[in-house]
Protein backbone atom coordinates (compact mmCIF):
# COMPACT_ATOMS: atom_id res chain seq x y z
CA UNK A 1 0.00 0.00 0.00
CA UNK A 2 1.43 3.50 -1.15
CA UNK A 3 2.55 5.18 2.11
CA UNK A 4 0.62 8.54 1.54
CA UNK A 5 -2.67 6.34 1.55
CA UNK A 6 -1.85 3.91 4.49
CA UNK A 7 -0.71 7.78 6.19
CA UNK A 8 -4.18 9.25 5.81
CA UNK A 9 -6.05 5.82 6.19
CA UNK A 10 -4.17 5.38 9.72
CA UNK A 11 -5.53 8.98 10.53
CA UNK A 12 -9.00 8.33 9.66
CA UNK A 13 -8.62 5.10 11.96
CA UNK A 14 -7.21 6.35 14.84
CA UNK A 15 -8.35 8.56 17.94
CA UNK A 16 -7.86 11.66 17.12
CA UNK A 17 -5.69 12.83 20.61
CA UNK A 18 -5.27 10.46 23.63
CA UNK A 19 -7.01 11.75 26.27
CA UNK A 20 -4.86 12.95 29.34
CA UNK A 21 -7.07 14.57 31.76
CA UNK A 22 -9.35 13.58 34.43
CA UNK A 23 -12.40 15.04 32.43
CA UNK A 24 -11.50 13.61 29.03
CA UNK A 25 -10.72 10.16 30.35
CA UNK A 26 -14.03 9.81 31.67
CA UNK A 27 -15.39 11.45 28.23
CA UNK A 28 -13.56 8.93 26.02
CA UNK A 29 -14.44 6.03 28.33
CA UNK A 30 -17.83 6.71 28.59
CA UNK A 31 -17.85 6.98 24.72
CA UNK A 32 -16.57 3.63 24.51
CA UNK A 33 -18.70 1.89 27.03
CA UNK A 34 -21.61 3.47 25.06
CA UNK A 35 -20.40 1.67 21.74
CA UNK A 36 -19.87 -1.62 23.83
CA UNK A 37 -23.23 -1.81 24.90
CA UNK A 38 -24.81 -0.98 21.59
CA UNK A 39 -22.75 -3.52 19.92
CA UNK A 40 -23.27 -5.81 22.94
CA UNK A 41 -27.15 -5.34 22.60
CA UNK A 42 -27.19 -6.37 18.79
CA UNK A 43 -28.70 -2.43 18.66
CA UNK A 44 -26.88 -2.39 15.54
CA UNK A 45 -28.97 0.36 13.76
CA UNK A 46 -28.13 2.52 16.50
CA UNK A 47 -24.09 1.58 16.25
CA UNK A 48 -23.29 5.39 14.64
CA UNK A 49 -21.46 8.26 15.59
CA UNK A 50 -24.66 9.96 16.85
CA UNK A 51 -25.96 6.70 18.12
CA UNK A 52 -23.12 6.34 20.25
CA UNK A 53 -22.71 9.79 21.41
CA UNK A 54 -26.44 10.16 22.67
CA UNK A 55 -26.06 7.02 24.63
CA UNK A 56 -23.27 7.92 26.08
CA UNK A 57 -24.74 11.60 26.94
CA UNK A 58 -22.07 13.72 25.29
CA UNK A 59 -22.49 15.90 22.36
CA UNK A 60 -21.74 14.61 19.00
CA UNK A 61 -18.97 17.47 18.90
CA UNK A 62 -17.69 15.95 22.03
CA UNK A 63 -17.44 12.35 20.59
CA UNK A 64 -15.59 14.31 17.71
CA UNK A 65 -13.13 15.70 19.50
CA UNK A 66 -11.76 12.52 20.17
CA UNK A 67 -12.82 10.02 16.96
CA UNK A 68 -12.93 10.92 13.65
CA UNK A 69 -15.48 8.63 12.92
CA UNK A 70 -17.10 5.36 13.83
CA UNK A 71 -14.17 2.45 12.83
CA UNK A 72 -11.71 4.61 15.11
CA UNK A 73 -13.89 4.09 18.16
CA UNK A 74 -14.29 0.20 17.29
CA UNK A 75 -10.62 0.45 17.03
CA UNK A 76 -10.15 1.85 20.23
CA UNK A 77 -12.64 -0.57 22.32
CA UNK A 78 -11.03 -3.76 20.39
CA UNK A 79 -7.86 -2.76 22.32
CA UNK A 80 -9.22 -1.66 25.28
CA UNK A 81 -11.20 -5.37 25.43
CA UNK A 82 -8.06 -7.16 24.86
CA UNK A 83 -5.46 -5.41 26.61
CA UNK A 84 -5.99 -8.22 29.77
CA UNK A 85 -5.46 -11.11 26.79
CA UNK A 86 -2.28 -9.70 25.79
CA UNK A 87 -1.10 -8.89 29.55
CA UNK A 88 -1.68 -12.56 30.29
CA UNK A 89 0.24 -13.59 26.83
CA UNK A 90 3.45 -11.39 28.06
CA UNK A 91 3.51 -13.68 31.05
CA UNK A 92 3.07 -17.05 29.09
CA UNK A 93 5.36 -15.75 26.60
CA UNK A 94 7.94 -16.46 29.71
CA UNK A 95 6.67 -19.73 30.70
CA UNK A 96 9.48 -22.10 30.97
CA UNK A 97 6.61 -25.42 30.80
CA UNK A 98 5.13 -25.98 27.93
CA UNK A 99 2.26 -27.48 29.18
CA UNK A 100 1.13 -25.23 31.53
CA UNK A 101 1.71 -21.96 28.72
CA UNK A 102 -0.69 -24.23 26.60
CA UNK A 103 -2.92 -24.15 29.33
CA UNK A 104 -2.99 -20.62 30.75
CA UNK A 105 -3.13 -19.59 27.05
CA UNK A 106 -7.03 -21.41 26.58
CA UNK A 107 -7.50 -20.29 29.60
CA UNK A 108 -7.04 -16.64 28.61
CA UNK A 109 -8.37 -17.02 25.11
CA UNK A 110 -11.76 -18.69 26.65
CA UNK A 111 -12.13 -15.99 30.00
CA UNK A 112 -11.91 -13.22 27.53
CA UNK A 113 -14.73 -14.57 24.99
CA UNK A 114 -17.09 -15.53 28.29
CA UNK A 115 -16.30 -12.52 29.87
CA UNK A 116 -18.78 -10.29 27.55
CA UNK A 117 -20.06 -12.68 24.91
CA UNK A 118 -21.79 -10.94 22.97
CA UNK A 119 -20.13 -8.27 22.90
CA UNK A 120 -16.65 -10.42 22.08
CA UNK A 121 -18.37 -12.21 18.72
CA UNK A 122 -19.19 -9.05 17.46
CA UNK A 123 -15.91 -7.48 17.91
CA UNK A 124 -14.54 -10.63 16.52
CA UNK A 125 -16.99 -9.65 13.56
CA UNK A 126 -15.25 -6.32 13.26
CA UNK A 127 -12.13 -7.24 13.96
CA UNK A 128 -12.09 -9.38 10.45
CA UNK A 129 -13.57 -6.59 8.56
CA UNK A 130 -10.97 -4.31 9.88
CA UNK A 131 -7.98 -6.12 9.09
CA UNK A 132 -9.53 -5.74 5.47
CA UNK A 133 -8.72 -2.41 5.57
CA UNK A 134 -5.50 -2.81 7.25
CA UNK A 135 -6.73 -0.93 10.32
CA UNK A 136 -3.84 -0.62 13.38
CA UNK A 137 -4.90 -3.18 15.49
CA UNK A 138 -1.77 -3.02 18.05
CA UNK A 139 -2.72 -5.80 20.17
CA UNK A 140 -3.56 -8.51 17.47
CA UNK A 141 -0.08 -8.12 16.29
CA UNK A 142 1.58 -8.00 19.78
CA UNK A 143 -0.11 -11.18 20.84
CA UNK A 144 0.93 -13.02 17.43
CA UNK A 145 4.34 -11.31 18.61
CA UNK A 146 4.09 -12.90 22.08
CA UNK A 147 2.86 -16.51 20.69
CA UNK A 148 5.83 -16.42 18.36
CA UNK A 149 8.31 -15.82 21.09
CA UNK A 150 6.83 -18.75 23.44
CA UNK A 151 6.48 -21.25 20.70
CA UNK A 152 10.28 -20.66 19.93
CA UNK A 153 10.88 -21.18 23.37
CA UNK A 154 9.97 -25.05 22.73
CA UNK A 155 9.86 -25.79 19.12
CA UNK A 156 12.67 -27.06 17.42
CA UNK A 157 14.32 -24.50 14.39
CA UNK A 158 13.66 -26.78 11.85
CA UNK A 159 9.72 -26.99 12.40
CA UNK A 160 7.78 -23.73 10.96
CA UNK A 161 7.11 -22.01 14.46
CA UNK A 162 5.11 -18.87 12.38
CA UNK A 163 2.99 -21.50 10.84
CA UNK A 164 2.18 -23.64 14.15
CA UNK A 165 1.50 -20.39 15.67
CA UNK A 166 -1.45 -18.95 12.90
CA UNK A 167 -3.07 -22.13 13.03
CA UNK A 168 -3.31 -22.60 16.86
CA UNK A 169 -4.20 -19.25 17.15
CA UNK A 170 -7.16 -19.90 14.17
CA UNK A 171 -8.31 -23.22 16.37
CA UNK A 172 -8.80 -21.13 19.44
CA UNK A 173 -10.46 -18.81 17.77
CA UNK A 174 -12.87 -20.90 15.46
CA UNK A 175 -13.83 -22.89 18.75
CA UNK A 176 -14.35 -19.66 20.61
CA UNK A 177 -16.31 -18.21 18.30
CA UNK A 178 -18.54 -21.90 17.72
CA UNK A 179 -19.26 -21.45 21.52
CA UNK A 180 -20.05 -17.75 20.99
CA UNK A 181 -22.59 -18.49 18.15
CA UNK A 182 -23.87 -21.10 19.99
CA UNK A 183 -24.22 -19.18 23.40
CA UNK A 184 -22.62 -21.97 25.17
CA UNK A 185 -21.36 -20.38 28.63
CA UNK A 186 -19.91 -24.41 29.69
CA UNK A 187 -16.15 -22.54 30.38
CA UNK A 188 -14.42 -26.05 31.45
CA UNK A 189 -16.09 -27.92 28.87
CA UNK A 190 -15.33 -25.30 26.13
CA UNK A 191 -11.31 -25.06 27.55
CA UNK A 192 -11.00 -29.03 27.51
CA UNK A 193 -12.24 -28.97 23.51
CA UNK A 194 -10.10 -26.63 23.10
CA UNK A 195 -7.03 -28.25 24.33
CA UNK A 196 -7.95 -31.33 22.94
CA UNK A 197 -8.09 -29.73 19.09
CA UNK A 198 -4.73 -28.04 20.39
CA UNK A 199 -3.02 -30.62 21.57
CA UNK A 200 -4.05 -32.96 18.44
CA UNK A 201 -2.94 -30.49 15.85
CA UNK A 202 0.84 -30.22 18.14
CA UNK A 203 1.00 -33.85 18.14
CA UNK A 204 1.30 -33.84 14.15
CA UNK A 205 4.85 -31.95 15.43
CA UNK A 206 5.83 -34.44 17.89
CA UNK A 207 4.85 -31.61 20.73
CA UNK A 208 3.20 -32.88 23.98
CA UNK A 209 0.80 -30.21 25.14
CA UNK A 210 -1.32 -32.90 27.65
């Protein structure tokens, strides 16, 4: 992509200044627990600047101030919802077991998905269509980052660690989303699938996850 276009696309995506004071903090957050519960509520017809702004009682001048438009406030609340998955992916990204980092990792992936649901498919939803447009999406590429780092930890040179890495991240996810769809809340039942599809796929590699 030419760098002039990726330049102004980047500025249309992202917040327009970070918020530093008290005041604005609460402004910005309140903006973006407005669009969570709209997109949480399936109130999709409402998901729009205005829509978002009114529920969240500031001005539409006020949401402007900080977003330039709707995808930069999606954006925004995709990394606010998974800043806790990527804290917890720094510390498995240290994990000296192997085992146990499988673990905590499902673990992670599945809290975060039954922590808000609904809220989490759809932001899976937008999450897709965003990479499309090659939004910044900081924390998708830090935790691919972090999975790279702990796979190298225990997988051998030779074996393709980038490619074991994309498809155990695309397991989790298609398994997390399944349960999503489906509404299916069963957390120990949805973590042992999951390490079971896991630990299947690493055993094509020779790696012992179980």
């Amino acid at each position: 992509m030419d760098k002039k276009i990726k330049s102004k696309q980047d500025k249309k995506l992202n917040p327009r200044k970070l918020a530093s004071k008290t005041g604005a903090k609460e402004t910005v957050k309140s903006i973006l627990d407005a669009a969570a519960l709209i997109l949480e509520q399936n109130s999709f017809g409402n998901y729009t600047t205005n829509g978002i702004a009114s529920r969240a009682g500031v001005s539409i001048g006020s949401l402007y101030q900080y977003f330039p438009n709707k995808d930069s406030i999606t954006i925004t609340l995709i990394e606010r919802e998974s800043a806790s998955l990527v804290s917890c992916m720094e510390a498995i990204a240290q994990m000296s077991s192997f085992k146990e980092g499988i673990r905590l990792l499902i673990k992670a992936a599945v809290d975060y998905q039954m922590a808000r649901p609904a809220l989490a498919k759809r932001l899976d939803f937008e999450e897709a269509r965003l990479v499309a447009l090659n939004a910044p999406l900081e924390n998708a590429a830090m935790a691919k980052s972090l999975l790279f780092k702990f796979f190298s930890r225990h997988v051998p040179e030779s074996m393709p660690v980038a490619a074991i890495v994309g498809d155990v991240m695309a397991i989790m996810k298609a398994l997390n989303d399944r349960a999503g769809f489906a509404d299916d809340r069963d957390i120990e039942k949805l973590e042992a699938k999951i390490l079971a599809a896991v630990s299947g796929y690493l055993s094509l590699y020779s790696l012992v996850a179980i």
